[in-house]
PDB file of N, CA and C in Angstrom:
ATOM      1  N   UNK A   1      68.068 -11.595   3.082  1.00  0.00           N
ATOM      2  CA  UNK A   1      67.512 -10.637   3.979  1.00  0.00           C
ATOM      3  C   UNK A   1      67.171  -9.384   3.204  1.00  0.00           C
ATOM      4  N   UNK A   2      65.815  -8.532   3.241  1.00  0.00           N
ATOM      5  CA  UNK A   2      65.591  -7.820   2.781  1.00  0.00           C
ATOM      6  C   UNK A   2      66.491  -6.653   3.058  1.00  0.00           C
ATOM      7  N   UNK A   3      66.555  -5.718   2.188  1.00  0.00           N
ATOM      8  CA  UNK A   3      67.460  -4.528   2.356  1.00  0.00           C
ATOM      9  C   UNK A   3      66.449  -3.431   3.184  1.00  0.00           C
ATOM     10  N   UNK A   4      66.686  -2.608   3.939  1.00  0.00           N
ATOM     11  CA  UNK A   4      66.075  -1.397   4.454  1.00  0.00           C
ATOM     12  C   UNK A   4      65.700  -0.180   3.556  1.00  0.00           C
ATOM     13  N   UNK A   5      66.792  -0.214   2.556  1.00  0.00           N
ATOM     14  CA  UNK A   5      66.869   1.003   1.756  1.00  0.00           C
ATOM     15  C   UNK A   5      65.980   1.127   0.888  1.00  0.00           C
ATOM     16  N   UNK A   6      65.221  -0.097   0.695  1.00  0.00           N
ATOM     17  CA  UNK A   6      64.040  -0.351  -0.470  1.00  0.00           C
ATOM     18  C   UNK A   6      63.054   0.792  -0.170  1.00  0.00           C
ATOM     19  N   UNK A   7      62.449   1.795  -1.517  1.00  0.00           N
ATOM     20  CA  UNK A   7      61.282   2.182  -1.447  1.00  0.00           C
ATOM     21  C   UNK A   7      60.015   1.814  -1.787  1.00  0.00           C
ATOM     22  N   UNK A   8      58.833   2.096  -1.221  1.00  0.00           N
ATOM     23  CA  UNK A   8      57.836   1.184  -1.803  1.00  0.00           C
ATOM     24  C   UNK A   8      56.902   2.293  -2.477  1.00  0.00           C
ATOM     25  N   UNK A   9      56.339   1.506  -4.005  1.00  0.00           N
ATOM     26  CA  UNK A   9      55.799   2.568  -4.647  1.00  0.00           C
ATOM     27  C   UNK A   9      54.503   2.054  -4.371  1.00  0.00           C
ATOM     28  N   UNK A  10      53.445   3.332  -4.492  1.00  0.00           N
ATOM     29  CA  UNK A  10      52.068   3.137  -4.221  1.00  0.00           C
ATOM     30  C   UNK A  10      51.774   3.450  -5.688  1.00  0.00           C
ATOM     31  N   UNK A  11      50.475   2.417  -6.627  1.00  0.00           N
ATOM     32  CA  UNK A  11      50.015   2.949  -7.393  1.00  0.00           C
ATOM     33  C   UNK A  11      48.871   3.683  -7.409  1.00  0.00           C
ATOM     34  N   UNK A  12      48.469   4.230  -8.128  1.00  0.00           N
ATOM     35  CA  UNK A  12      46.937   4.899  -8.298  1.00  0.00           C
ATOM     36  C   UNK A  12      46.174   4.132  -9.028  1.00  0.00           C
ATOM     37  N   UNK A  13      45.253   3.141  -8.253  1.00  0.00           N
ATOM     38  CA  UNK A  13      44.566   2.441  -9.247  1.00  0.00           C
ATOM     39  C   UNK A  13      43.022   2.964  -9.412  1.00  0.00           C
ATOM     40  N   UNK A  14      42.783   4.218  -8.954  1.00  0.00           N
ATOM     41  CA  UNK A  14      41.352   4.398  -9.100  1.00  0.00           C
ATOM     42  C   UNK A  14      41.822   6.091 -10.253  1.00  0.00           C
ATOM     43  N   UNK A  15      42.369   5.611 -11.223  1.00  0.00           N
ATOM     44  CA  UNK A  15      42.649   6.980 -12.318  1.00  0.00           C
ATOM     45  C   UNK A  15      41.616   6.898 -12.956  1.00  0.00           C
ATOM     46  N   UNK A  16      42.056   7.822 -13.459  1.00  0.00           N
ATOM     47  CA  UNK A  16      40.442   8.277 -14.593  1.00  0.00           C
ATOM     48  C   UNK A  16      40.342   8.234 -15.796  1.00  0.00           C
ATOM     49  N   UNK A  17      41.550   7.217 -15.961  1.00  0.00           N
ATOM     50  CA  UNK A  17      42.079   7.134 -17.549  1.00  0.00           C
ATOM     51  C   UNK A  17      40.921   5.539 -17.335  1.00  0.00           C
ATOM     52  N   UNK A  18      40.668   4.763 -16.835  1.00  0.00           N
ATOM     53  CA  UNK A  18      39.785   3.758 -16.616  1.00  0.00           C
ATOM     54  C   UNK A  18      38.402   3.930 -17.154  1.00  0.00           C
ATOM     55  N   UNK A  19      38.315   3.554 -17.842  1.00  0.00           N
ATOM     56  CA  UNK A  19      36.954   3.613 -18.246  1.00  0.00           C
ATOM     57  C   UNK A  19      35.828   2.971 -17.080  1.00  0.00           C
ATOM     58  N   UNK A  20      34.737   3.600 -16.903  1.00  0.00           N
ATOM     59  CA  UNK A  20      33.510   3.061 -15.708  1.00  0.00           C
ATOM     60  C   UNK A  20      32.557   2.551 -16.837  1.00  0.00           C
ATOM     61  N   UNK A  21      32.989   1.064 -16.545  1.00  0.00           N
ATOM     62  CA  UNK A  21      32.019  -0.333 -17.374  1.00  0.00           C
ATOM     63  C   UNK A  21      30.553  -0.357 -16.137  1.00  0.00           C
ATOM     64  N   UNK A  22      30.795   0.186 -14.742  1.00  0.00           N
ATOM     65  CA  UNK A  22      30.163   0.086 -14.263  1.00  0.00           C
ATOM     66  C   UNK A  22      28.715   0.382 -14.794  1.00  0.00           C
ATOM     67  N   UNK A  23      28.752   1.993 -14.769  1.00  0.00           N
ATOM     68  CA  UNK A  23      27.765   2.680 -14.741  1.00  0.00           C
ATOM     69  C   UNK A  23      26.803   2.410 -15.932  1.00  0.00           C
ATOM     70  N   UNK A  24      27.478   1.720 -17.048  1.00  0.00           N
ATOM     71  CA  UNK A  24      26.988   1.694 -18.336  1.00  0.00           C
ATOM     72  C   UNK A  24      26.385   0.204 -18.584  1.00  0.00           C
ATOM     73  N   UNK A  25      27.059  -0.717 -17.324  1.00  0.00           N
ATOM     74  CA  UNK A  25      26.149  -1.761 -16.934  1.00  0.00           C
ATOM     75  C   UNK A  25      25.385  -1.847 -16.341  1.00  0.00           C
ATOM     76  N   UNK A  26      25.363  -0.994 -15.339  1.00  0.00           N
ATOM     77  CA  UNK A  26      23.592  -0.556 -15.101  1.00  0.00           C
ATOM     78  C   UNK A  26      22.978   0.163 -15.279  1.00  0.00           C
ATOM     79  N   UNK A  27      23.128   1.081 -16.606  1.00  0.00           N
ATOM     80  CA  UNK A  27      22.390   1.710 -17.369  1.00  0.00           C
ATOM     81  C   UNK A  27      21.758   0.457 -18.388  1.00  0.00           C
ATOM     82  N   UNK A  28      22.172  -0.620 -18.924  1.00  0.00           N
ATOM     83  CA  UNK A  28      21.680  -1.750 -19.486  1.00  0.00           C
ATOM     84  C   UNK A  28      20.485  -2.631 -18.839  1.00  0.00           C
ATOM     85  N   UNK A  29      20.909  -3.205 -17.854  1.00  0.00           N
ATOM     86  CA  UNK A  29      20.382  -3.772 -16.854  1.00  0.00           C
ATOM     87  C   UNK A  29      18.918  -2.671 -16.246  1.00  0.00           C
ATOM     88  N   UNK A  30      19.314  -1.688 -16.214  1.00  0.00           N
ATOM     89  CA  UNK A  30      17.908  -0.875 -15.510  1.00  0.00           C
ATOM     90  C   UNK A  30      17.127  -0.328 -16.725  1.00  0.00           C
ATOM     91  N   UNK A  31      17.784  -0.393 -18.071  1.00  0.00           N
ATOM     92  CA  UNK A  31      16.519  -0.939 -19.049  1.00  0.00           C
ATOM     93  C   UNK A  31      15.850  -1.685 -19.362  1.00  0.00           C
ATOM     94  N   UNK A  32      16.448  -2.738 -19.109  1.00  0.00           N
ATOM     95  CA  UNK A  32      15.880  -4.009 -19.179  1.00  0.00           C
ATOM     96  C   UNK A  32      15.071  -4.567 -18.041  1.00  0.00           C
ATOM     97  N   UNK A  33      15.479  -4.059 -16.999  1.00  0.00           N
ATOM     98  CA  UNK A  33      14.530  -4.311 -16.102  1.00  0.00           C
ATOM     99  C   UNK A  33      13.474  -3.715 -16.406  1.00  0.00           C
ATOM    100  N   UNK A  34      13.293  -2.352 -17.051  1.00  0.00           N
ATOM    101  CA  UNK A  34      12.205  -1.198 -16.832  1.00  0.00           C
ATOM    102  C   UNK A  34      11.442  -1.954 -17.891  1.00  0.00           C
ATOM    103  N   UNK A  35      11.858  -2.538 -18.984  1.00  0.00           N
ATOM    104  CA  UNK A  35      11.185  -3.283 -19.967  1.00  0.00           C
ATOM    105  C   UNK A  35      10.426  -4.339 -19.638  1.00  0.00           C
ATOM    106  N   UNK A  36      11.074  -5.355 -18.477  1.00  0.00           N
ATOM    107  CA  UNK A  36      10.547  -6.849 -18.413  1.00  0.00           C
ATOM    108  C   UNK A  36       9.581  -6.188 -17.580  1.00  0.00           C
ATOM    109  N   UNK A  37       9.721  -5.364 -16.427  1.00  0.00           N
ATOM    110  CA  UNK A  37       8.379  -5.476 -15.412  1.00  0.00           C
ATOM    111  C   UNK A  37       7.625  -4.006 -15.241  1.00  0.00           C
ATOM    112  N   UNK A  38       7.800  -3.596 -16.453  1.00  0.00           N
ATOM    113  CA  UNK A  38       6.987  -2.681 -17.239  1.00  0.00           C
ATOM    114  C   UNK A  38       5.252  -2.668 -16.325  1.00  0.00           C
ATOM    115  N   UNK A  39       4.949  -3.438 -16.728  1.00  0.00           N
ATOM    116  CA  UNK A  39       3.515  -4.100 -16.189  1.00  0.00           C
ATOM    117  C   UNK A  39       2.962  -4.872 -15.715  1.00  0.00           C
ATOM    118  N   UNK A  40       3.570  -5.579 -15.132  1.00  0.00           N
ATOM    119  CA  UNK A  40       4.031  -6.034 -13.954  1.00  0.00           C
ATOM    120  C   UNK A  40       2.823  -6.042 -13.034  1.00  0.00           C
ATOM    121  N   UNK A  41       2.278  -5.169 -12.637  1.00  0.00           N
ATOM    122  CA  UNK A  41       0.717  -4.967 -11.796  1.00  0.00           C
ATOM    123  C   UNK A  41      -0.227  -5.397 -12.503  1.00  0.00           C
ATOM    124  N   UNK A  42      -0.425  -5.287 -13.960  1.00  0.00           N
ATOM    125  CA  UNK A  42      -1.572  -5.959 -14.943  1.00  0.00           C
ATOM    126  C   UNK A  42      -1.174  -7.596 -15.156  1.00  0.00           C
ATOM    127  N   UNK A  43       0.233  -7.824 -15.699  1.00  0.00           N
ATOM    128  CA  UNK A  43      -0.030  -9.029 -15.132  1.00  0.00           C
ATOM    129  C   UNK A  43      -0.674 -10.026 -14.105  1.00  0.00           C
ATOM    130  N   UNK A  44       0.046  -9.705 -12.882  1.00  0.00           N
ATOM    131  CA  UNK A  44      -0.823 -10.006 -11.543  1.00  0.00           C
ATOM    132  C   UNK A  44      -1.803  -9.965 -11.937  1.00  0.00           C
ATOM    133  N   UNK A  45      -2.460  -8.760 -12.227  1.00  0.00           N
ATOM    134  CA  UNK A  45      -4.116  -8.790 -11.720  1.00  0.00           C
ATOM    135  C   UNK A  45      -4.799  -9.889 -12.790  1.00  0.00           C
ATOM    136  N   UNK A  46      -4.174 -10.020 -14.190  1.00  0.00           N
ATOM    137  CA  UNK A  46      -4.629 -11.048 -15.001  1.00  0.00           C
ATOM    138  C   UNK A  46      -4.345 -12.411 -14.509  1.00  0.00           C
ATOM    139  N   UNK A  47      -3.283 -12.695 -14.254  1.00  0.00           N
ATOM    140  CA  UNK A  47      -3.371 -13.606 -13.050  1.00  0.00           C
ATOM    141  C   UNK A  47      -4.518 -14.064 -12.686  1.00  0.00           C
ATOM    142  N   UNK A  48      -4.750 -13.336 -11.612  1.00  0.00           N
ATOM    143  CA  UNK A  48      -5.732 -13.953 -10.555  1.00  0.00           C
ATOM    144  C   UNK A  48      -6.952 -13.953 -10.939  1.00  0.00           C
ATOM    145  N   UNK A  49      -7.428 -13.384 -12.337  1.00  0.00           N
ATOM    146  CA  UNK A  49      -8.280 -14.148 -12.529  1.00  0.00           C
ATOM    147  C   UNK A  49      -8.848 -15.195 -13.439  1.00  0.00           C
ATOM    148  N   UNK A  50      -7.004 -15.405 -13.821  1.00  0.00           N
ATOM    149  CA  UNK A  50      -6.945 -16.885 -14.506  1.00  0.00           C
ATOM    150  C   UNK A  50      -7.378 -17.754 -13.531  1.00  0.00           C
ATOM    151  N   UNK A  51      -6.722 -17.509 -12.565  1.00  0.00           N
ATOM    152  CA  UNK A  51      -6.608 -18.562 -11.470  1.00  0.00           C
ATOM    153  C   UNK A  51      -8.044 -18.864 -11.332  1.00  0.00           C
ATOM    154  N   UNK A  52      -9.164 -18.149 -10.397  1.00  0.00           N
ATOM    155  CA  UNK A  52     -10.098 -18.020  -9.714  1.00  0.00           C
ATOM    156  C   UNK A  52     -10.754 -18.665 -10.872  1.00  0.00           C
ATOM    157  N   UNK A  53     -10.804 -18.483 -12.184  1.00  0.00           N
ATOM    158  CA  UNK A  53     -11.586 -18.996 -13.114  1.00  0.00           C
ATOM    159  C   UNK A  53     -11.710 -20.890 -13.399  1.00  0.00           C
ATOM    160  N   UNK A  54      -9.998 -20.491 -13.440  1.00  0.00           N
ATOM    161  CA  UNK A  54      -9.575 -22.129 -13.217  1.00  0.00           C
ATOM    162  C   UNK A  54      -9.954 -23.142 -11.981  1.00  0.00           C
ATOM    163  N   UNK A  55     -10.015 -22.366 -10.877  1.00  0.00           N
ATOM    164  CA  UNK A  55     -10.628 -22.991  -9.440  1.00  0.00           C
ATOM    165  C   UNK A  55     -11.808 -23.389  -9.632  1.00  0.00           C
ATOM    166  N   UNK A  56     -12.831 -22.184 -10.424  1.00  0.00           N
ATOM    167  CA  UNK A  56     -14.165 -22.376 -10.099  1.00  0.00           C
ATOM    168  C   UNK A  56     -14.139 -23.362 -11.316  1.00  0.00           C
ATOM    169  N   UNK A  57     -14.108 -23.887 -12.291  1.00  0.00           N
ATOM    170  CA  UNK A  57     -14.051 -24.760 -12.997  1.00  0.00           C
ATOM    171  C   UNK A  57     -13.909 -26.172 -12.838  1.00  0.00           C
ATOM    172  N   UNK A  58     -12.234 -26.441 -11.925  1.00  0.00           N
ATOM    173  CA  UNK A  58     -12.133 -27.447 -11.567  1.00  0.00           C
ATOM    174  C   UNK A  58     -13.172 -28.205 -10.190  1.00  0.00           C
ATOM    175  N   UNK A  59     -13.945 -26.851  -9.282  1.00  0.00           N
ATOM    176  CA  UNK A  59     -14.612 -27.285  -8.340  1.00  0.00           C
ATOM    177  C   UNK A  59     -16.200 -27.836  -9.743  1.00  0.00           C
ATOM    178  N   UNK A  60     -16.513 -26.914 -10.468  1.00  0.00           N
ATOM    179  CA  UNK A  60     -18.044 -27.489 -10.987  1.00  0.00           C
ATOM    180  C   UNK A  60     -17.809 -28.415 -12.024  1.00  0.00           C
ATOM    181  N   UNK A  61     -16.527 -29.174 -12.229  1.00  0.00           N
ATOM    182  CA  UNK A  61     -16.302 -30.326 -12.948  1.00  0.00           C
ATOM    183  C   UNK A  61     -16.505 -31.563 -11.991  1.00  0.00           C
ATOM    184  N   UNK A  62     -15.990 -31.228 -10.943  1.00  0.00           N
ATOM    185  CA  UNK A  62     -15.635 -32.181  -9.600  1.00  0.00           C
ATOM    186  C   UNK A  62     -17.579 -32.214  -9.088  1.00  0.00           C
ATOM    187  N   UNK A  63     -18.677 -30.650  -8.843  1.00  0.00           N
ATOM    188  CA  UNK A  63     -19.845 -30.711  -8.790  1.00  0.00           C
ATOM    189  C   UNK A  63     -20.054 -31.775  -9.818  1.00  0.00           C
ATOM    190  N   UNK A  64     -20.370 -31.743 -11.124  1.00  0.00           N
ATOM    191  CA  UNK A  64     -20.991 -32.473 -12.365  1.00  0.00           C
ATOM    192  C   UNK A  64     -20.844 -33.625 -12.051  1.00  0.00           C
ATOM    193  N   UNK A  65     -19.292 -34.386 -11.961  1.00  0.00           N
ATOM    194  CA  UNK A  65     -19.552 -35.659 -11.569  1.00  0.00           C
ATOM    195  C   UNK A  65     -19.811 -36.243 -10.398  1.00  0.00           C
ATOM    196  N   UNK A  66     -19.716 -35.591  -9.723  1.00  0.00           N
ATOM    197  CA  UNK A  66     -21.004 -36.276  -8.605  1.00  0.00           C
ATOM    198  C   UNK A  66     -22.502 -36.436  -8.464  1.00  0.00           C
ATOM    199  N   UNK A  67     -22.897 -35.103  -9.620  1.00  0.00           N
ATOM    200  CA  UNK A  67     -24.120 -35.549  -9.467  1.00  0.00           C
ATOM    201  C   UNK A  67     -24.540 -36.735 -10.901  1.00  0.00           C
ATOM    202  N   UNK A  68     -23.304 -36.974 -11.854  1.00  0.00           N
ATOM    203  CA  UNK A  68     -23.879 -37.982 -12.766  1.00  0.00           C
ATOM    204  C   UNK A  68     -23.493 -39.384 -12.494  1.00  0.00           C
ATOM    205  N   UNK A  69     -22.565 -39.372 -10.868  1.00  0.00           N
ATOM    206  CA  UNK A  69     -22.858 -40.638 -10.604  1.00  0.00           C
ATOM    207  C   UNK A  69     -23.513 -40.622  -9.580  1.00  0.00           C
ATOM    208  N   UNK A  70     -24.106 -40.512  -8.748  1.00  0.00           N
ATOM    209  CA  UNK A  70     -25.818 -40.682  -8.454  1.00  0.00           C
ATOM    210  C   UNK A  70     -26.336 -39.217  -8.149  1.00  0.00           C
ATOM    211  N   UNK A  71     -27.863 -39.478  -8.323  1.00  0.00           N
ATOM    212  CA  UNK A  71     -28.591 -38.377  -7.744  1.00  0.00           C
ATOM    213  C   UNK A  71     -28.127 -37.991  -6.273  1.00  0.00           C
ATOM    214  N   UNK A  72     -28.124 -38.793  -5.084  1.00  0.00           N
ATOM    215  CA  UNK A  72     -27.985 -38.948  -3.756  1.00  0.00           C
ATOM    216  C   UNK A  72     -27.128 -37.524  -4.050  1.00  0.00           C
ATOM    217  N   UNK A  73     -25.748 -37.462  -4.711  1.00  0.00           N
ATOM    218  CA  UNK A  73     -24.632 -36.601  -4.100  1.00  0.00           C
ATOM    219  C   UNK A  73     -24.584 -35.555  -4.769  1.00  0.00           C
ATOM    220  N   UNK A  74     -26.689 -34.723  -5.212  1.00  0.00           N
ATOM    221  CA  UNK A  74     -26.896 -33.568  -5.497  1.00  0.00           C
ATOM    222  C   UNK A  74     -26.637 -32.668  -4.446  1.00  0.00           C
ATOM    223  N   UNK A  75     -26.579 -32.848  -3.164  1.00  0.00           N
ATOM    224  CA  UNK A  75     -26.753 -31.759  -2.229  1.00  0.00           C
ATOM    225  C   UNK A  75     -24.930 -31.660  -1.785  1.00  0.00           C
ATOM    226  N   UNK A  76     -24.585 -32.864  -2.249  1.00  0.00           N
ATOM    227  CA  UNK A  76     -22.576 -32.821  -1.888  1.00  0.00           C
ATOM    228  C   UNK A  76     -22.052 -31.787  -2.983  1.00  0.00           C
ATOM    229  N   UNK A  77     -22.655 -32.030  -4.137  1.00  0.00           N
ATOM    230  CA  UNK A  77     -22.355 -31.520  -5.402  1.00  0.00           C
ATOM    231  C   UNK A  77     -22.433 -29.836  -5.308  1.00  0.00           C
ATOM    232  N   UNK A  78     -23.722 -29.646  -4.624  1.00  0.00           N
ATOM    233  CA  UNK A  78     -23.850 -28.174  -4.217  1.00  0.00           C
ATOM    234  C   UNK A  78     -23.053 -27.239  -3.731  1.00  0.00           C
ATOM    235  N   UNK A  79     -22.898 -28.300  -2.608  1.00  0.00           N
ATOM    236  CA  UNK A  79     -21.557 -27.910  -1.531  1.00  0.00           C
ATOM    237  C   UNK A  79     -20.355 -27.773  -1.583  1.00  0.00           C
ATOM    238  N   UNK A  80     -19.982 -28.368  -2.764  1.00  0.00           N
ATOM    239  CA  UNK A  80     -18.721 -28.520  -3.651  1.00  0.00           C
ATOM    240  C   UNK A  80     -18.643 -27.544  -4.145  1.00  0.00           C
ATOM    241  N   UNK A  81     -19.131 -26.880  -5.084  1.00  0.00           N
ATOM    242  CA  UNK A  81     -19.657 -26.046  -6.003  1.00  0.00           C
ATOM    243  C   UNK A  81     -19.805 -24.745  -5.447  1.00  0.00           C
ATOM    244  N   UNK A  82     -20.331 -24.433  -4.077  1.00  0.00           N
ATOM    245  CA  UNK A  82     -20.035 -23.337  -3.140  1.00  0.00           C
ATOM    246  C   UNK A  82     -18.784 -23.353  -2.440  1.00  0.00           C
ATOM    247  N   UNK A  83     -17.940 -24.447  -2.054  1.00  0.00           N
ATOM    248  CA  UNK A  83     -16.883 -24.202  -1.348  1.00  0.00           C
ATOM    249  C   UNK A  83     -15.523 -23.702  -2.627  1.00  0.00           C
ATOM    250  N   UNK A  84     -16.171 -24.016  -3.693  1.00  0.00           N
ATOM    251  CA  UNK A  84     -15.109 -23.513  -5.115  1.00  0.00           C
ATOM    252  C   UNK A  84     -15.704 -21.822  -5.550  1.00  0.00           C
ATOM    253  N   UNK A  85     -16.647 -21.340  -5.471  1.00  0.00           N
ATOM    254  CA  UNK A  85     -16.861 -20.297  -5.213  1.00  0.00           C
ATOM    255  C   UNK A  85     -15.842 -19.584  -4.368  1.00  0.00           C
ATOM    256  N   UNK A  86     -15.910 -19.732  -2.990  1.00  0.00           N
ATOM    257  CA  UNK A  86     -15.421 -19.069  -2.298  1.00  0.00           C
ATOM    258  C   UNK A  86     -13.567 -19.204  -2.151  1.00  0.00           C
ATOM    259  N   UNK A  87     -13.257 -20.147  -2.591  1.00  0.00           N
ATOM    260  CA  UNK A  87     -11.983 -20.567  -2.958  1.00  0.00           C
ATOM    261  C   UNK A  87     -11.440 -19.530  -4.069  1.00  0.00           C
ATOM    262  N   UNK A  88     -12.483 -19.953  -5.375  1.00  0.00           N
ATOM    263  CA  UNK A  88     -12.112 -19.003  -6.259  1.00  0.00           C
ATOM    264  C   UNK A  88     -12.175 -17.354  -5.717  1.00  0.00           C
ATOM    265  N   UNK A  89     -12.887 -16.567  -5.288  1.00  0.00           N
ATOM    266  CA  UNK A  89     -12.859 -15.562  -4.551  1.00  0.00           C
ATOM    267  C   UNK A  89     -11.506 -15.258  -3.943  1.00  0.00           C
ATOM    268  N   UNK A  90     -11.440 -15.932  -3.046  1.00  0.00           N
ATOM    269  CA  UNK A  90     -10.248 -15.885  -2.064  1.00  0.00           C
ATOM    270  C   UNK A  90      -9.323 -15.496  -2.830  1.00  0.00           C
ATOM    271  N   UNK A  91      -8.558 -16.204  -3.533  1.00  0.00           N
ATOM    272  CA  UNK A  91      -7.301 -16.636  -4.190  1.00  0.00           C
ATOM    273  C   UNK A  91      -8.157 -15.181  -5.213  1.00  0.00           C
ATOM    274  N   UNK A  92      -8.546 -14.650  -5.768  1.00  0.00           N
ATOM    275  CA  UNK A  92      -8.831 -13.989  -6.817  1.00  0.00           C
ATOM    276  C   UNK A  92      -8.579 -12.303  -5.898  1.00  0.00           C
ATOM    277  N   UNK A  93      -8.965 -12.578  -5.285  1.00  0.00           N
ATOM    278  CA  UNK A  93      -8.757 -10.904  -3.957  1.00  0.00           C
ATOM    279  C   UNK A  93      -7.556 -11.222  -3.768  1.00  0.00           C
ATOM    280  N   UNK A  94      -6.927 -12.204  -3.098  1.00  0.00           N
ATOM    281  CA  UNK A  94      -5.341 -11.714  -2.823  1.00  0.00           C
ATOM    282  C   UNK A  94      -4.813 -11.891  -3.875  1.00  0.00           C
ATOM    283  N   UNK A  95      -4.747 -12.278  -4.838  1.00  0.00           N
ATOM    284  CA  UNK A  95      -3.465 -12.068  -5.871  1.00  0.00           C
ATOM    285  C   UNK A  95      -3.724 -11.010  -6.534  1.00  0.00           C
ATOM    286  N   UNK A  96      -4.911 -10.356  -6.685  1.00  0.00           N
ATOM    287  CA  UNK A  96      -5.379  -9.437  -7.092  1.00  0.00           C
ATOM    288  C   UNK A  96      -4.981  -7.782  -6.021  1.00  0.00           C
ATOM    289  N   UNK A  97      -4.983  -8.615  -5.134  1.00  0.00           N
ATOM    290  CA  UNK A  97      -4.137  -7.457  -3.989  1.00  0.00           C
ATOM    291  C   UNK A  97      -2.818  -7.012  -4.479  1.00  0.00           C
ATOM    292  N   UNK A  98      -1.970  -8.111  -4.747  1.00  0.00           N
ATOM    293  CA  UNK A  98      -1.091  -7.911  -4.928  1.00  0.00           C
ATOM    294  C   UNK A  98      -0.275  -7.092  -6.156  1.00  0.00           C
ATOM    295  N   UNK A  99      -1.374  -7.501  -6.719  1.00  0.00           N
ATOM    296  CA  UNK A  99      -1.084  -6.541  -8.086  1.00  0.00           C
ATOM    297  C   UNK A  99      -1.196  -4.972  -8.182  1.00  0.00           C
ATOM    298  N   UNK A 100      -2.738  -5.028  -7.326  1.00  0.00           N
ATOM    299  CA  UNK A 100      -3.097  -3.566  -6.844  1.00  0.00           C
ATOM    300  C   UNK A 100      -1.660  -2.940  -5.968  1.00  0.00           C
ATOM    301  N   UNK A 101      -1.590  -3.688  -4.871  1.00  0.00           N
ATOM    302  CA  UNK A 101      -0.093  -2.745  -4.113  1.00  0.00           C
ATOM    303  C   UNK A 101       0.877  -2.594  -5.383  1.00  0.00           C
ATOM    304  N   UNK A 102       1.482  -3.418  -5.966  1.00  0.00           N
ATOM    305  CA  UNK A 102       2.350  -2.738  -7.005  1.00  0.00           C
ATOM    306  C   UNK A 102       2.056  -1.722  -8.046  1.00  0.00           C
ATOM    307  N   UNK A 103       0.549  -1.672  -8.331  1.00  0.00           N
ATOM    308  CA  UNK A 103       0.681  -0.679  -8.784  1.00  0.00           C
ATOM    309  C   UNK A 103       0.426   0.895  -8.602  1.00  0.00           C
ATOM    310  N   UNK A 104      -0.032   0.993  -7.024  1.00  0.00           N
ATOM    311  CA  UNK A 104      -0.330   2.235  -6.139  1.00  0.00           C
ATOM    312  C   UNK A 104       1.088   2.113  -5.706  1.00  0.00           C
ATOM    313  N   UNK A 105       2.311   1.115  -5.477  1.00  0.00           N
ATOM    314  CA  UNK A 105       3.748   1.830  -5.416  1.00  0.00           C
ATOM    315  C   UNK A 105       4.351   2.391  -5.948  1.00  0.00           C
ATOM    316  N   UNK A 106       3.789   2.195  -7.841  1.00  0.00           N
ATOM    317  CA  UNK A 106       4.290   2.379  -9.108  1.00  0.00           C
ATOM    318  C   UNK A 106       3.609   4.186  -9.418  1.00  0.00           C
ATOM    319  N   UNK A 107       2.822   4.230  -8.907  1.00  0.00           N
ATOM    320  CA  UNK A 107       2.519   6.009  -8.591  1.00  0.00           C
ATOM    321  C   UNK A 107       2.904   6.257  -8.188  1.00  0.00           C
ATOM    322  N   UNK A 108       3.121   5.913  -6.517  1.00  0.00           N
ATOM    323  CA  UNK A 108       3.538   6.662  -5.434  1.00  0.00           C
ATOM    324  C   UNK A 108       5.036   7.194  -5.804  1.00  0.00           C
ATOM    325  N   UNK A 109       5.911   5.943  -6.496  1.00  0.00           N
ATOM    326  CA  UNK A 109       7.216   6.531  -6.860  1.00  0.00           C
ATOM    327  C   UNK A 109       7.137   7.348  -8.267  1.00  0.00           C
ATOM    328  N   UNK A 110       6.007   7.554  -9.038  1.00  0.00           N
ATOM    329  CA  UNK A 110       6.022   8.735  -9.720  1.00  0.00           C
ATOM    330  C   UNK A 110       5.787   9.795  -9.833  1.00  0.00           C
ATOM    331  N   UNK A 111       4.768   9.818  -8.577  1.00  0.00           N
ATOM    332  CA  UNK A 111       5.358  11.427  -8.148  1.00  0.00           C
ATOM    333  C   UNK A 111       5.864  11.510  -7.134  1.00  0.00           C
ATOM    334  N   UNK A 112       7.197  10.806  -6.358  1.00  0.00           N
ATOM    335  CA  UNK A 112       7.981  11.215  -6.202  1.00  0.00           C
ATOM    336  C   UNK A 112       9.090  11.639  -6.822  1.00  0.00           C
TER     337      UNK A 112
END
């Protein structure tokens, strides 16, 4: 049976003899972040127009051979060839958006 008379000690575990690993780990970490996505908005925007380039490519490869296996599927070929246009477009504005918002946030928080 426990005794009554027992005192109970409280320690101090938040002293200041502790070194803060914290702060100095995210002083690491928020360099490294500031490093990897540095540019981050130019990426993106190079991006998208890898992409759009690559679209319109794979649509006027997909045009070509239709029209070198017959004449008939010159006017499909066309149509092909315009619907990869506008594909490429598409996809080239929004990812390209996206790059743009990050980097009108990337002001906005510098002059704040």
């Amino acid at each position: 049976m426990a005794d009554n008379n027992e005192e109970f000690v409280f320690e101090d575990i938040s002293s200041s003899t502790v070194p803060k690993s914290k702060s100095s780990l995210k002083a690491v970490t928020d360099n490294y972040g500031n490093k990897v996505f540095k540019n981050l908005d130019k990426i993106i925007k190079a991006i998208s127009f890898i992409v759009a380039i690559g679209i319109l490519l794979i649509f006027a490869v997909v045009a070509v051979v239709l029209i070198m296996l017959d004449n008939i599927f010159a006017v499909v070929s066309v149509a092909v060839f315009i619907v990869g246009i506008i594909l490429a477009l598409i996809s080239l504005f929004l990812i390209y958006a996206i790059g743009h918002l990050i980097s009108q946030n990337n002001e906005i928080m510098k002059h704040l």
